[in-house]
Protein backbone atom coordinates (compact mmCIF):
# COMPACT_ATOMS: atom_id res chain seq x y z
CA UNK A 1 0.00 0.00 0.00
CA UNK A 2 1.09 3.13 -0.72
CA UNK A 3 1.48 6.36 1.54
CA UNK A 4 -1.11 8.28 -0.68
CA UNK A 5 -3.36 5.13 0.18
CA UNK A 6 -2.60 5.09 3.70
CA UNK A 7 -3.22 8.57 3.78
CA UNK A 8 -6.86 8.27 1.93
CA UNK A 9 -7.95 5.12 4.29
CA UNK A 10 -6.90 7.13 7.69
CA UNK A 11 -8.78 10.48 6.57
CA UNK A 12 -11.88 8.25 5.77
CA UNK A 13 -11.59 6.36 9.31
CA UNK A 14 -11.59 10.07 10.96
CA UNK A 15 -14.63 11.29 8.94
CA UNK A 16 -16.28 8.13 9.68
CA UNK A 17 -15.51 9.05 13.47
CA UNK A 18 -17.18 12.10 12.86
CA UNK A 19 -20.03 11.33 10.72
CA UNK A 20 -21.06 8.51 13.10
CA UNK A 21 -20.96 9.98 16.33
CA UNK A 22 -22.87 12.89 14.55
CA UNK A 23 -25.64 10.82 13.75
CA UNK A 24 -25.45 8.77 16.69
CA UNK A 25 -24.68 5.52 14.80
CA UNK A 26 -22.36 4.05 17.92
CA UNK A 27 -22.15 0.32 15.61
CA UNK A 28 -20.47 2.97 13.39
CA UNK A 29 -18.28 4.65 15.86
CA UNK A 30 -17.07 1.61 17.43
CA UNK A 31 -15.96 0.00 14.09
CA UNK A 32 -13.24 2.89 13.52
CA UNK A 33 -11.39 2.26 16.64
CA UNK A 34 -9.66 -1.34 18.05
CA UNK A 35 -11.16 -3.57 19.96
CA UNK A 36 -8.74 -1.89 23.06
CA UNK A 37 -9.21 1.40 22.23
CA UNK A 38 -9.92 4.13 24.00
CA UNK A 39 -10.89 7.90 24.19
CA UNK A 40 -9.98 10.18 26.59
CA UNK A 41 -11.55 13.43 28.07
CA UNK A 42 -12.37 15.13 31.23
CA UNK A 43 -9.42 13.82 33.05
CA UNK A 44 -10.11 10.17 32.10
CA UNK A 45 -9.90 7.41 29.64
CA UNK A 46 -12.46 5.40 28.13
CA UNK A 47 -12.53 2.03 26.87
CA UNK A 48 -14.62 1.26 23.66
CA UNK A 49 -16.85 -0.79 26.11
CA UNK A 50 -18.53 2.07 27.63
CA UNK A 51 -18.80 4.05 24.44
CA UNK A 52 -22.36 3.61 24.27
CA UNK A 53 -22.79 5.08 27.24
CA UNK A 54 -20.63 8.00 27.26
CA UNK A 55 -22.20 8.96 24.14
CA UNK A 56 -25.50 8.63 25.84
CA UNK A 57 -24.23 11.22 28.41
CA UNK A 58 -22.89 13.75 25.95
CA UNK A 59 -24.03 16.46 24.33
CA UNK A 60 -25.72 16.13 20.52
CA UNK A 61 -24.64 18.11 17.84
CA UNK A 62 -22.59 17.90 14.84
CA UNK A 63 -19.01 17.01 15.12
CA UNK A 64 -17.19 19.12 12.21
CA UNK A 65 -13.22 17.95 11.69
CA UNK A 66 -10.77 19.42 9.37
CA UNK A 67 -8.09 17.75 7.53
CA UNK A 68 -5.37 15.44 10.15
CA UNK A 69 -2.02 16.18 10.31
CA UNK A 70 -0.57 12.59 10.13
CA UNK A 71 2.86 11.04 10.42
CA UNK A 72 2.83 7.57 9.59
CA UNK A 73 5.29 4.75 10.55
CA UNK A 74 5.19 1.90 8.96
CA UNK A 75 1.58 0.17 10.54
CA UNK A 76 1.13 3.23 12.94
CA UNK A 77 0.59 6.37 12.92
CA UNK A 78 0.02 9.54 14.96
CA UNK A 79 -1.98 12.49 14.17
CA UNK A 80 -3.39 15.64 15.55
CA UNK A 81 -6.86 16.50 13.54
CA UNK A 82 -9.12 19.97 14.47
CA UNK A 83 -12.53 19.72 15.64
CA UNK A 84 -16.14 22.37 16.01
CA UNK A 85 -18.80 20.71 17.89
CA UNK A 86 -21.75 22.81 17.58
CA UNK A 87 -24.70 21.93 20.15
CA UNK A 88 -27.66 20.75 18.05
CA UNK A 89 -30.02 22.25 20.04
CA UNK A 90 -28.66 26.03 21.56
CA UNK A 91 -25.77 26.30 18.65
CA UNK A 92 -23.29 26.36 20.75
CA UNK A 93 -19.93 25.43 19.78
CA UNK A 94 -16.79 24.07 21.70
CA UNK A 95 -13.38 24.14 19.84
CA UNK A 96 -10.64 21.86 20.17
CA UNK A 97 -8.46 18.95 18.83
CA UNK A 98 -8.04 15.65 18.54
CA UNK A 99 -4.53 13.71 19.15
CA UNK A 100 -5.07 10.29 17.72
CA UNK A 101 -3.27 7.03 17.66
CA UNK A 102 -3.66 4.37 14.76
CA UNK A 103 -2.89 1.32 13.96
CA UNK A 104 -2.89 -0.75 10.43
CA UNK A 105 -4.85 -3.74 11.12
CA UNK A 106 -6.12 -7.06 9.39
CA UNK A 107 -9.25 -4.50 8.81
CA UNK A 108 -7.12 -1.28 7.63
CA UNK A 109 -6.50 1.51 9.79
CA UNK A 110 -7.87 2.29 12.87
CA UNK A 111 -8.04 4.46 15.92
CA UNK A 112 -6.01 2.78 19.14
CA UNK A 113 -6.65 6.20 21.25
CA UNK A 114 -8.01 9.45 20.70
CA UNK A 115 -7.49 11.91 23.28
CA UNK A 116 -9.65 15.73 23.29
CA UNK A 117 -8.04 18.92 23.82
CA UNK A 118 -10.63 22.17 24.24
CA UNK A 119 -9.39 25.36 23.15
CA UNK A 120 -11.00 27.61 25.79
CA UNK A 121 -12.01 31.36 25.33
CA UNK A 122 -8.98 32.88 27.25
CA UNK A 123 -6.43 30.75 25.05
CA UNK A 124 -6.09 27.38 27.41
CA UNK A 125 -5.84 24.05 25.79
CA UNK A 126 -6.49 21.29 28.60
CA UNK A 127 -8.75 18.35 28.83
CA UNK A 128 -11.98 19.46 30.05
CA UNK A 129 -13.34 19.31 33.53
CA UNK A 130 -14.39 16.18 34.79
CA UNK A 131 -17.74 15.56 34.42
CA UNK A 132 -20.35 13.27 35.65
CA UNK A 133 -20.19 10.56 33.83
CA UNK A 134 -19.57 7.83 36.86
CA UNK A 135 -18.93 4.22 35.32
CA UNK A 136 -14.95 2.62 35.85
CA UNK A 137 -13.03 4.36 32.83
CA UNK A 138 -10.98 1.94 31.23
């Protein structure tokens, strides 16, 4: 495969991330990731098991990613990709990024661990404040 490929089949796994959790397809959502991956926010780390739930929990809106910047390794890679959530229901958006892990496997490419950064109003970039979501993490 070439790099070019690799490329194309990583962006589509990350739009697939987005366009699923959009529409709340979580079959969808969990197919991008590994069957041990995880995403982490608020503080915390959470395994693909209790991605139902979390979803649940969160917010509904659309999820609107830019292009990833990716460096690729062989059958991993690493990339940071931009993100606008915007609230379906007051408009309101939250800004951020995602750092992402990935991993080429018998299925193509997919997420290991994606990790949220907000980018607040007065310039921080952190990881959100805990929130209430109570279930073991990982």
């Amino acid at each position: 495969m070439s790099r070019s490929d690799d490329l194309l089949e990583i962006q589509q796994v990350l739009a697939r991330y987005a366009v699923n959790i959009t529409k709340g397809d979580i079959p969808g959502l969990l197919a991008v990731f590994t069957p041990d991956g995880t995403y982490s926010a608020f503080g915390d780390a959470y395994s693909v098991e209790l991605f139902p739930e979390l979803v649940a929990a969160a917010p509904k809106g659309l999820f609107l990613t830019g292009t990833p910047a990716l460096e690729i390794d062989g059958d991993t890679a690493t990339g940071t990709q931009p993100l606008c959530f915007v609230d379906h229901s007051t408009h309101d958006m939250r800004i951020g990024y995602y750092t992402d892990t990935l991993i080429r496997t018998d299925d193509g490419w997919r997420l290991r661990t994606r990790r949220m950064t907000f980018i607040r109003r007065n310039g921080d970039h952190d990881s959100g404040i805990p929130h209430a979501f109570e279930r073991s993490r990982t």
